[in-house]
Structure formats: structure tokens, C-alpha cells
N, C-alpha and C. Protein backbone atom coordinates (compact mmCIF):
# COMPACT_ATOMS: atom_id res chain seq x y z
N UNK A 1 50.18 24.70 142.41
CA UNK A 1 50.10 23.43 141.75
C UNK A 1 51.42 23.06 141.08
N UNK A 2 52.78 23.86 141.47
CA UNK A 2 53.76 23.61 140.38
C UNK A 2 54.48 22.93 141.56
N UNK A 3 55.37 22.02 141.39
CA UNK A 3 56.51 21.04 142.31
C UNK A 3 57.55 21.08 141.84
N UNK A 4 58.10 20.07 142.59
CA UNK A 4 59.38 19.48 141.85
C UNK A 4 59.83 17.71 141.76
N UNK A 5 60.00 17.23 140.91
CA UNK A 5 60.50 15.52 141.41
C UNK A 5 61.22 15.51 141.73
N UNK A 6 62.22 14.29 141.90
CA UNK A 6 63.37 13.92 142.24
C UNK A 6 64.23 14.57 141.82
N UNK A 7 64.12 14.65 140.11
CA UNK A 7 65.28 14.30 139.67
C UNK A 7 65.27 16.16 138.79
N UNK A 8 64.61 16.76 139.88
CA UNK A 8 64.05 18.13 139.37
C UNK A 8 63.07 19.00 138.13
N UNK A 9 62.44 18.35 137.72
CA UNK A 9 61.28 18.19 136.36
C UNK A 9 60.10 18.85 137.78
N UNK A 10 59.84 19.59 136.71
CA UNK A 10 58.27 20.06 137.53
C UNK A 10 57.58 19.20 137.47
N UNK A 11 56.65 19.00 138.15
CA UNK A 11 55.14 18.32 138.54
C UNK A 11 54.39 19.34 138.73
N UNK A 12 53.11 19.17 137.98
CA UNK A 12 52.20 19.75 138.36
C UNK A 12 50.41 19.31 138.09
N UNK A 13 49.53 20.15 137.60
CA UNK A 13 48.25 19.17 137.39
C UNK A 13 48.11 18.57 135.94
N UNK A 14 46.92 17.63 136.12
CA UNK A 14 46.78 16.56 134.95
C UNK A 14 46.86 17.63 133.43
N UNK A 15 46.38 18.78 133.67
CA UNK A 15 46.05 19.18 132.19
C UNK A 15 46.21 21.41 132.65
N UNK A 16 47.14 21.76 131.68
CA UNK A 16 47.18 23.46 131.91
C UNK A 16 46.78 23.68 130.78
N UNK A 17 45.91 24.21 130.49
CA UNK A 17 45.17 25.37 129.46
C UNK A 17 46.11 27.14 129.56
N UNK A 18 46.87 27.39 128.26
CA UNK A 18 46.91 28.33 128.27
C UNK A 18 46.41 29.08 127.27
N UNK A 19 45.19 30.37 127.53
CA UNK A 19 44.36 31.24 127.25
C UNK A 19 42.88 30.87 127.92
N UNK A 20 42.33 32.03 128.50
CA UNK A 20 41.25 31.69 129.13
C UNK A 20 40.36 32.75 127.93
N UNK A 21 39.46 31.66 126.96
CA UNK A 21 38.63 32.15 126.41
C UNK A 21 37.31 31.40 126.47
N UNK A 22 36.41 31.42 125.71
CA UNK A 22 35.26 30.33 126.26
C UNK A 22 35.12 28.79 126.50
N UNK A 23 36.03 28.64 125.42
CA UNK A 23 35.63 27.19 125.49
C UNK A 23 36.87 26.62 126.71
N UNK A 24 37.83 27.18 126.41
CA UNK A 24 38.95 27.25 128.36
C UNK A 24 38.05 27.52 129.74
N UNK A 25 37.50 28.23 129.03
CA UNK A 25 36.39 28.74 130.59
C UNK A 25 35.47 27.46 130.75
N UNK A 26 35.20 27.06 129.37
CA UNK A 26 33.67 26.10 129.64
C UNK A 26 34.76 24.86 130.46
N UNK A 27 35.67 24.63 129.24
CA UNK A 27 36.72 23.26 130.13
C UNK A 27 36.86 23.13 131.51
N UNK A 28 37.14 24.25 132.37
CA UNK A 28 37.38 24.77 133.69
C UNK A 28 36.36 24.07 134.37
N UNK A 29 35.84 25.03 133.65
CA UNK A 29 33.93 25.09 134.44
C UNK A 29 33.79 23.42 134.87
N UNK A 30 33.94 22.60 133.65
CA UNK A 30 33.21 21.63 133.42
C UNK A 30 33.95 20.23 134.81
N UNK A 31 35.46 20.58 134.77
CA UNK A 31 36.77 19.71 135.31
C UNK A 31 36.43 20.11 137.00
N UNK A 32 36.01 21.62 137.06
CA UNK A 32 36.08 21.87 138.49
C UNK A 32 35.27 20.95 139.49
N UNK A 33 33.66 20.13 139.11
CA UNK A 33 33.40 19.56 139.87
C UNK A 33 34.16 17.76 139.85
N UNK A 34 35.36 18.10 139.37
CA UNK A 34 35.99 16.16 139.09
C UNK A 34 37.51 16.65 140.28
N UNK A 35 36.75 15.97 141.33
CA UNK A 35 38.57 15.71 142.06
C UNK A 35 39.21 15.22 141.67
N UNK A 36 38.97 14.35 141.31
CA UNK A 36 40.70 13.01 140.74
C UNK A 36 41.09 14.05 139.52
N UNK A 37 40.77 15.01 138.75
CA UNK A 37 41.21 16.02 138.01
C UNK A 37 41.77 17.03 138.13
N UNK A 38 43.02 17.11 137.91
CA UNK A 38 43.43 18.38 138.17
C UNK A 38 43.92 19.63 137.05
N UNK A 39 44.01 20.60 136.89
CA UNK A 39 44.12 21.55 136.09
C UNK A 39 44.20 23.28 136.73
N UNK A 40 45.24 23.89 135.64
CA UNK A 40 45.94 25.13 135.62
C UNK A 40 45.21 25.91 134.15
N UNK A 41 44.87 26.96 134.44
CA UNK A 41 44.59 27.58 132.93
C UNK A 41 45.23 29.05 133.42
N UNK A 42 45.68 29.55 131.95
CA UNK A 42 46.91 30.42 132.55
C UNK A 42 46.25 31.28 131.19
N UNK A 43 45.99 32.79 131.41
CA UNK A 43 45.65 33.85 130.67
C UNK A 43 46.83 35.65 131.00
N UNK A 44 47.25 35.71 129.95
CA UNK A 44 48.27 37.28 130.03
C UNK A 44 47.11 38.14 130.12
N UNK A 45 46.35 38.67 130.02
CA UNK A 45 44.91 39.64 130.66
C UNK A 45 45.22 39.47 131.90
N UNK A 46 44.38 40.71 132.47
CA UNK A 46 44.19 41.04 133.91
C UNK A 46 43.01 40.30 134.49
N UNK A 47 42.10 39.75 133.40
CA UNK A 47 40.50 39.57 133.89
C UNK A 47 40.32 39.06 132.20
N UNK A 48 39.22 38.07 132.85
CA UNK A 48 38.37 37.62 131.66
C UNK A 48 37.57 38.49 130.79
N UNK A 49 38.03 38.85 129.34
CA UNK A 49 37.34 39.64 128.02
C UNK A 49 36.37 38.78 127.27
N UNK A 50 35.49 38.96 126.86
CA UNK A 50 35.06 38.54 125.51
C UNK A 50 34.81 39.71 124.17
N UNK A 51 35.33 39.10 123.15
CA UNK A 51 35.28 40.09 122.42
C UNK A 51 35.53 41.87 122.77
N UNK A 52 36.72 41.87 123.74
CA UNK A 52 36.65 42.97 124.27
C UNK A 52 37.18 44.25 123.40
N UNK A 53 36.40 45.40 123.65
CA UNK A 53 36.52 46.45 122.45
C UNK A 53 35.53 46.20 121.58
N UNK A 54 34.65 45.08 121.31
CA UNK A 54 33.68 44.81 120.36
C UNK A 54 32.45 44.84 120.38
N UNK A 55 31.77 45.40 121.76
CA UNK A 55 31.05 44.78 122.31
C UNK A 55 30.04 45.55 121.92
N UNK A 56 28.67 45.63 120.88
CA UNK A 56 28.27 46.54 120.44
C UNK A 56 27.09 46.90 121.53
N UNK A 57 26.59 47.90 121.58
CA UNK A 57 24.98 47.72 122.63
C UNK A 57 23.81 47.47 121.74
N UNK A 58 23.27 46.98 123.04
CA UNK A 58 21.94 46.35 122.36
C UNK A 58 22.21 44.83 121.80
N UNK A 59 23.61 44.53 121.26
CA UNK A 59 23.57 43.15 120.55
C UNK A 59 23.21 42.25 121.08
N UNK A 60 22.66 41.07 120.33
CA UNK A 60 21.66 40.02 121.22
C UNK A 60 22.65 38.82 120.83
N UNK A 61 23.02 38.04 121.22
CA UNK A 61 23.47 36.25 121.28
C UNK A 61 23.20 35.90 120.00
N UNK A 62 23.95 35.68 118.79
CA UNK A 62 23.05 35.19 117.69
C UNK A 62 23.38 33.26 117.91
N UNK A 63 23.27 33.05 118.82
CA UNK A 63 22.60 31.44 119.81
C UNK A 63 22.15 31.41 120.65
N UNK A 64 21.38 30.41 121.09
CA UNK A 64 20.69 30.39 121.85
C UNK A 64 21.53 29.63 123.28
N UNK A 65 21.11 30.93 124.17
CA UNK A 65 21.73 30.81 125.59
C UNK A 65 22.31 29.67 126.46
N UNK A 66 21.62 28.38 126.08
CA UNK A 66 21.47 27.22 126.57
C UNK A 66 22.63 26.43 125.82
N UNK A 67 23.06 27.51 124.91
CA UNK A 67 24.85 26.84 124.60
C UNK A 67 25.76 27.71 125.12
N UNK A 68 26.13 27.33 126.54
CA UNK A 68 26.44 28.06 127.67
C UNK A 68 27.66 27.11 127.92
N UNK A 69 28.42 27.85 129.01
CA UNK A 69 29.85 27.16 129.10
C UNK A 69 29.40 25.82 129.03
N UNK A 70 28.61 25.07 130.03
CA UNK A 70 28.44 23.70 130.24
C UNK A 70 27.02 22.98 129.93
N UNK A 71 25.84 23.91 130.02
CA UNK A 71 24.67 23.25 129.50
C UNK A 71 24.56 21.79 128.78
N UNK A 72 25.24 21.77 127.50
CA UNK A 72 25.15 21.15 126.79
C UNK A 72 25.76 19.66 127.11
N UNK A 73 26.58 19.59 128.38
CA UNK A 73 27.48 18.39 128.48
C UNK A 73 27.12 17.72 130.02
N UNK A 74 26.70 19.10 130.83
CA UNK A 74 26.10 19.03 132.27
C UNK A 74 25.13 20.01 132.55
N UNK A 75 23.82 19.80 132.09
CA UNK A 75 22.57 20.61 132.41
C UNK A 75 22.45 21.07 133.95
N UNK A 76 23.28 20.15 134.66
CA UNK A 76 22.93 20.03 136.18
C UNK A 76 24.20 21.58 137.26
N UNK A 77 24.79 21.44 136.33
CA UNK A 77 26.25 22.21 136.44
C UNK A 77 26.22 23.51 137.14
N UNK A 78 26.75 23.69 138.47
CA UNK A 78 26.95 25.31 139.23
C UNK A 78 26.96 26.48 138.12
N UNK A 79 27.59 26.32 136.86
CA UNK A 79 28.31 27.28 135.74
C UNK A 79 27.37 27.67 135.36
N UNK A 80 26.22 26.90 134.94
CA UNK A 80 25.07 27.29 133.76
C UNK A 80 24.28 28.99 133.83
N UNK A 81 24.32 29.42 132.73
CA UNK A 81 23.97 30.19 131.93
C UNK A 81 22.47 30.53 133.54
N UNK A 82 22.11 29.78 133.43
CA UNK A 82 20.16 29.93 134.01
C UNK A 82 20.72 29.63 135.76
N UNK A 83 21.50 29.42 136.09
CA UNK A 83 22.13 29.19 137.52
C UNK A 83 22.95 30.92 137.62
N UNK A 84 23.39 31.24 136.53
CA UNK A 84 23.70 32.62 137.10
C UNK A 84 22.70 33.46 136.88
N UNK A 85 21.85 33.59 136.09
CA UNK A 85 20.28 34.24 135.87
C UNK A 85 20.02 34.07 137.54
N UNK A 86 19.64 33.23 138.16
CA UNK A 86 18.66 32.92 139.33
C UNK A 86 19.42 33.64 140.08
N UNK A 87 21.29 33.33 140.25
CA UNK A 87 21.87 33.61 141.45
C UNK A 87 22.56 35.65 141.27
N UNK A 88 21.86 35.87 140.56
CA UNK A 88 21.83 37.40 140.41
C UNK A 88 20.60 38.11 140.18
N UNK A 89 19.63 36.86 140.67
CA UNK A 89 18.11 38.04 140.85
C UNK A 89 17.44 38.34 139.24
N UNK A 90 17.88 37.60 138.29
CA UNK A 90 17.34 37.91 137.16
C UNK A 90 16.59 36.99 136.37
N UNK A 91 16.32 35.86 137.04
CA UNK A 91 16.15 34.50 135.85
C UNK A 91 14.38 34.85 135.82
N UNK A 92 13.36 35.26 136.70
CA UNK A 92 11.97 35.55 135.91
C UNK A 92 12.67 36.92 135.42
N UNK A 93 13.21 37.67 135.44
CA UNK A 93 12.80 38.82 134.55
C UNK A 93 12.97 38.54 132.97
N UNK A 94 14.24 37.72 132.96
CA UNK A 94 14.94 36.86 131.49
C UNK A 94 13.68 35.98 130.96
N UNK A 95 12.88 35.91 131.98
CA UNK A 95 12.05 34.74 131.37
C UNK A 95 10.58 35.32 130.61
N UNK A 96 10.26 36.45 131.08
CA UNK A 96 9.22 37.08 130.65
C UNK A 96 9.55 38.25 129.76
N UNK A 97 10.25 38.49 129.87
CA UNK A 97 11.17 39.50 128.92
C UNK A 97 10.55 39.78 127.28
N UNK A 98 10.17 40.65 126.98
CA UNK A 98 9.68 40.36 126.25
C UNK A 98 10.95 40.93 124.95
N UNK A 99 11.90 39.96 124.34
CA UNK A 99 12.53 40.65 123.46
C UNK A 99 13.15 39.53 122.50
N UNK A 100 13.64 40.21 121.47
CA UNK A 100 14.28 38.67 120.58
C UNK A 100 15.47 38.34 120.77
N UNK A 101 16.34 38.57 121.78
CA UNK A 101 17.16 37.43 122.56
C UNK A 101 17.81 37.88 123.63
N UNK A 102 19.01 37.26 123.97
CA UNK A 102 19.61 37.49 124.90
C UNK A 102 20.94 38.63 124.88
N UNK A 103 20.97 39.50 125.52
CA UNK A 103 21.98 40.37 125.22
C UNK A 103 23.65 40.01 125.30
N UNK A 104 24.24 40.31 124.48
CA UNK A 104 25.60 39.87 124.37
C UNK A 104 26.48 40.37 125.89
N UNK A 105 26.34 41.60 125.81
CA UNK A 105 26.56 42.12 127.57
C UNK A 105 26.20 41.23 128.65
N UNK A 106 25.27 41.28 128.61
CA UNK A 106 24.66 39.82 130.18
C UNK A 106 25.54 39.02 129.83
N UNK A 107 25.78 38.09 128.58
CA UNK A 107 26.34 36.96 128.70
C UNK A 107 27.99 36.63 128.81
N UNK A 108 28.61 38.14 128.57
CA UNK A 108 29.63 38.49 129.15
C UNK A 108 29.89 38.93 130.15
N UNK A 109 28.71 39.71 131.39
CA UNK A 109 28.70 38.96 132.75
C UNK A 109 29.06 38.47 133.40
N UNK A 110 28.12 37.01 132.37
CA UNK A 110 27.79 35.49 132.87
C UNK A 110 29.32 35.05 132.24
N UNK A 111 30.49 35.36 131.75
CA UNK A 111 30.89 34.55 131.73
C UNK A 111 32.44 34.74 132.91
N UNK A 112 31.92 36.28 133.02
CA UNK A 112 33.36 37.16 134.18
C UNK A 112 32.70 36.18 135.85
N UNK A 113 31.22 36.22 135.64
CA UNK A 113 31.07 35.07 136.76
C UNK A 113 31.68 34.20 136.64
N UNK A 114 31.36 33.51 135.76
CA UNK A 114 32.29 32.03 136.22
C UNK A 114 33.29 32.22 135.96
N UNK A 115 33.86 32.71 135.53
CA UNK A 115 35.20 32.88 135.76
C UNK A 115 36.01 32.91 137.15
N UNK A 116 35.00 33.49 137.94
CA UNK A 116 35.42 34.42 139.20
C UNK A 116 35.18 33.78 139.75
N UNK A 117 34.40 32.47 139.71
CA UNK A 117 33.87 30.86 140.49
C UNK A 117 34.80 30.13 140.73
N UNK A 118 35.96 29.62 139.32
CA UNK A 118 36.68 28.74 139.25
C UNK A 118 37.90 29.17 139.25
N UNK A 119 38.26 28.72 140.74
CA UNK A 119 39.69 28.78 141.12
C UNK A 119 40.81 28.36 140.68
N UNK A 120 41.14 27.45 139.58
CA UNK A 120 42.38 27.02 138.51
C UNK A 120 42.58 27.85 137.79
N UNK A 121 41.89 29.02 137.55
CA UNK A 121 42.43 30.51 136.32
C UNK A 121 43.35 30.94 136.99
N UNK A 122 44.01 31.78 136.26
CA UNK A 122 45.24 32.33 136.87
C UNK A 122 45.16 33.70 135.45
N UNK A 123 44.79 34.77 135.77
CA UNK A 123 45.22 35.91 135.64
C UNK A 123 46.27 36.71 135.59
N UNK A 124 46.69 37.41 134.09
CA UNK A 124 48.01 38.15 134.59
C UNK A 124 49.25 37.31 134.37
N UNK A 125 49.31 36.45 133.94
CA UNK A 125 50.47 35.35 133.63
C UNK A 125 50.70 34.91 132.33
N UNK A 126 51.41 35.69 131.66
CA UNK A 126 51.70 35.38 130.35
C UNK A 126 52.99 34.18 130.34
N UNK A 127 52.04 33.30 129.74
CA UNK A 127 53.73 31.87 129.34
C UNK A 127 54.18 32.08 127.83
N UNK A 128 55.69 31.82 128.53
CA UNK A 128 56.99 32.16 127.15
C UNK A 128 56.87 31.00 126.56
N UNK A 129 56.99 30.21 126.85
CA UNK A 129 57.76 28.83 126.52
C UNK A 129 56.65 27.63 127.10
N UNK A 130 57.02 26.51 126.02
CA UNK A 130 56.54 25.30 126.26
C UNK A 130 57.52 24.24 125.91
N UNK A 131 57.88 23.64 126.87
CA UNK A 131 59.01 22.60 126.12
C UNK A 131 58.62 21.29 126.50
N UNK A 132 59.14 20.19 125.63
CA UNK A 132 59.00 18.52 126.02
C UNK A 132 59.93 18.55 126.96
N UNK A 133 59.55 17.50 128.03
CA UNK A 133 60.57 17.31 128.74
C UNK A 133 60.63 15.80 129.48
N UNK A 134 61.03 15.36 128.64
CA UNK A 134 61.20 13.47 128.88
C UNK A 134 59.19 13.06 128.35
N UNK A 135 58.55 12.41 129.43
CA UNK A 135 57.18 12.20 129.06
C UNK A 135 56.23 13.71 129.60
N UNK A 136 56.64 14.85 130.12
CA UNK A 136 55.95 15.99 130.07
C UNK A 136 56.12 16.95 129.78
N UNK A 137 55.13 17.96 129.70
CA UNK A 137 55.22 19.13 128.80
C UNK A 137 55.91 20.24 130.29
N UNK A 138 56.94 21.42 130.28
CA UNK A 138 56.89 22.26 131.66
C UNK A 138 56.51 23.24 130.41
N UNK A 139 55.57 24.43 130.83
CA UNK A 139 54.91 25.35 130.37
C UNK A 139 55.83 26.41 131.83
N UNK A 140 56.10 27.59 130.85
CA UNK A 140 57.01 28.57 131.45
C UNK A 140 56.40 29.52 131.35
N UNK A 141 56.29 30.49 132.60
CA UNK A 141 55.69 32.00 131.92
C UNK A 141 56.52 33.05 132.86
N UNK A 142 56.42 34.07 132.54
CA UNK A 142 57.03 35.42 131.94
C UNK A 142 57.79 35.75 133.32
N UNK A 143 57.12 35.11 134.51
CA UNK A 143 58.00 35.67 135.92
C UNK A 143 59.33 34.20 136.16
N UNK A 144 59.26 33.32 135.47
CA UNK A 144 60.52 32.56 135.62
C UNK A 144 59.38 31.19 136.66
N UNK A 145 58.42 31.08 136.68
CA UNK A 145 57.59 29.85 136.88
C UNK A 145 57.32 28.77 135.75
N UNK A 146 57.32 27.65 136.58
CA UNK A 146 57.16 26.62 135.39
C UNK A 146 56.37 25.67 136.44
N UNK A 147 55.54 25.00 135.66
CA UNK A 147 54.30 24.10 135.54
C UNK A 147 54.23 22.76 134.87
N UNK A 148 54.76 21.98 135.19
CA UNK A 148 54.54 20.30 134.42
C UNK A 148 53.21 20.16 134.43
N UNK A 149 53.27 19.19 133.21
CA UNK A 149 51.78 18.29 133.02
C UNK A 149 51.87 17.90 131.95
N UNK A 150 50.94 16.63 131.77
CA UNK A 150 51.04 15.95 130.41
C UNK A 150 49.92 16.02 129.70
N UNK A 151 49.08 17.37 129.91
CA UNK A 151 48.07 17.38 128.52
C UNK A 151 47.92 19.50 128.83
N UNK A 152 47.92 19.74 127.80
CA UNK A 152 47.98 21.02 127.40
C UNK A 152 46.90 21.36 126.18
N UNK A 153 46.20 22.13 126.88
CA UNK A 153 45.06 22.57 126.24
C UNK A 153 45.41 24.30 125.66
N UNK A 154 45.30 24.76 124.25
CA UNK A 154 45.33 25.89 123.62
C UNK A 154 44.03 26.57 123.29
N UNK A 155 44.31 27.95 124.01
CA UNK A 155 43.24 28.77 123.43
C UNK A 155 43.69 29.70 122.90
N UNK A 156 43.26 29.94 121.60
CA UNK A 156 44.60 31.15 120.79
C UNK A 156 43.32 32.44 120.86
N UNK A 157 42.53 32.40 121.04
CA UNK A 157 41.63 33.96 121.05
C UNK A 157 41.58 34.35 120.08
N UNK A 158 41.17 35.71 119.33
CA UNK A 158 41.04 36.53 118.54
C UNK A 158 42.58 36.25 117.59
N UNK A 159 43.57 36.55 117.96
CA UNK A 159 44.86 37.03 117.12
C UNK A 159 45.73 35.93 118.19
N UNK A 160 45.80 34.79 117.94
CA UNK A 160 46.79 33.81 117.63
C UNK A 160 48.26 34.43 117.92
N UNK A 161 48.89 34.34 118.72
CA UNK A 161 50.53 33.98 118.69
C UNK A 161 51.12 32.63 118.12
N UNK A 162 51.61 32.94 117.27
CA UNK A 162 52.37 31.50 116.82
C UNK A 162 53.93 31.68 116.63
N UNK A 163 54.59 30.49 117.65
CA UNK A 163 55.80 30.79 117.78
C UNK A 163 56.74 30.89 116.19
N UNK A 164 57.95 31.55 115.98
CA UNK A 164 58.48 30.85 115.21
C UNK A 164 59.19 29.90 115.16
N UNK A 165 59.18 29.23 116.36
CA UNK A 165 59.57 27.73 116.20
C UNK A 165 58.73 26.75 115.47
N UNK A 166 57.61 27.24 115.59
CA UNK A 166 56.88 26.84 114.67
C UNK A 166 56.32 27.37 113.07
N UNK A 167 56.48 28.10 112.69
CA UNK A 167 56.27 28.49 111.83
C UNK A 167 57.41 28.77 110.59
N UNK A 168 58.81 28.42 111.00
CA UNK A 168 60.16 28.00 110.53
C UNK A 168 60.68 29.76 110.19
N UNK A 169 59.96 30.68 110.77
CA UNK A 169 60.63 31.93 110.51
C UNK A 169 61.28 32.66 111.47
């Protein structure tokens, strides 16, 4: 998805997300069924974590499931929470189940599925740099690639990098 113009400025899609955490994942999720949309989401991990290292057993969802990458915006949506239940053989067992909620494990799963659905992630690509550049942003990462676009979506995760260009130190 990365180019070049004329006048050598990258081109690339409408909108790059860098960090793939949930609500990057849900964004993905949500953009992947819009053609006239295009989008890059760029994560330094090997593979999609949640809360990784944290993950206690037994812990249950303290929400309710149905606030899922996309539920809430597209009930109808490939992504949903109850679409990966069915398409892994589990949605009556989830349904009769007799317990007080949903396990935090499954729903980290459910979210390495979709992940593994939507083809705009990009794994393994840590970006250095973000610079203006006339009316777009080129987003740079760590192998000497760069990516234009004019809307940039942040997911800072757990522990935040903040440049000191920004932070004046």
C-alpha cells in the first residue's frame, strides 16, 4: 500500500493505525468490509497480545461479550464475538454453559481470530518516525519503509511511548 507521487512523497491508504490493540483491531475489523476505504495498521509484536503476561485462569470478561470488536456499531459484521463462537464449533456450548461469564482466554482467541481475518495488520513492524509532510502524514518504520496518508490513528497499549519531541525532553 506504500507508493510514490510525482514529486516523490509517499502515497499510501486513507488512514494507518499504529498499534494493533482492541479498539485498532475493532477499527480494522469494522473499515475491512468498506472498499472506497483504505487502511494500514502497523504493530512492533510478532502477533496480536491482549494483556499479555496477565492473563489470569479462570478470569471471566468483567463485560458483557456483545461489546465485541464490532457488535455494537455492526451486529451484522464477519468479526463478531458470536460469528467466531459458531465458526469454531462453540456458540451452543457458550450458550448453555452454565457459568457467570465469559472467559477472558476465549476472548483473547476471539480476538487473535480476527486478527488473522483482516489483512491491513502488519506484524513485526515497529515505526520510528512520523513526520508532516506538505498536506500528509509519511509514518516510517524501523526497516527504512514509509507509508503516506492523511489520517493516523494511535494505539498506545499498556506503556505508551511518547516521543521526546513531544514531551520537550
Amino acid at each position: 500500500m506504500t507508493g510514490t507521487m510525482n514529486d516523490g512523497r509517499a502515497t499510501g491508504p486513507d488512514l494507518v493505525g499504529i498499534g494493533i490493540e482492541p479498539a485498532n483491531l475493532g477499527l480494522s475489523a469494522l473499515i475491512d468490509p468498506q472498499p472506497a476505504l483504505t487502511a494500514r495498521f502497523f504493530e512492533r509484536r510478532s502477533r496480536f497480545a491482549w494483556h499479555d503476561g496477565a492473563m489470569l485462569p479462570a478470569a471471566a470478561l468483567q463485560v458483557p461479550p456483545l461489546k465485541d470488536l464490532v457488535t455494537p456499531v455492526d451486529p451484522t459484521s464477519r468479526f463478531s464475538f458470536l460469528n467466531f463462537l459458531a465458526e469454531q464449533g462453540r456458540l451452543y456450548r457458550h450458550l448453555i454453559a452454565a457459568r457467570s461469564g465469559t472467559p477472558r482466554e476465549e476472548f483473547e482467541q476471539y480476538y487473535r481470530w480476527a486478527a488473522d481475518l483482516t489483512p491491513q495488520l502488519t506484524f513485526g513492524t515497529e515505526i520510528t518516525e512520523v513526520r508532516i509532510d506538505g498536506e500528509e502524514l509519511t509514518v516510517h518504520d524501523a526497516t527504512g519503509g514509509v507509508t503516506g496518508t492523511r489520517n493516523l490513528v494511535l494505539g498506545s497499549g499498556r506503556r505508551p511511548h511518547v516521543p521526546s519531541c513531544v514531551t520537550g525532553t
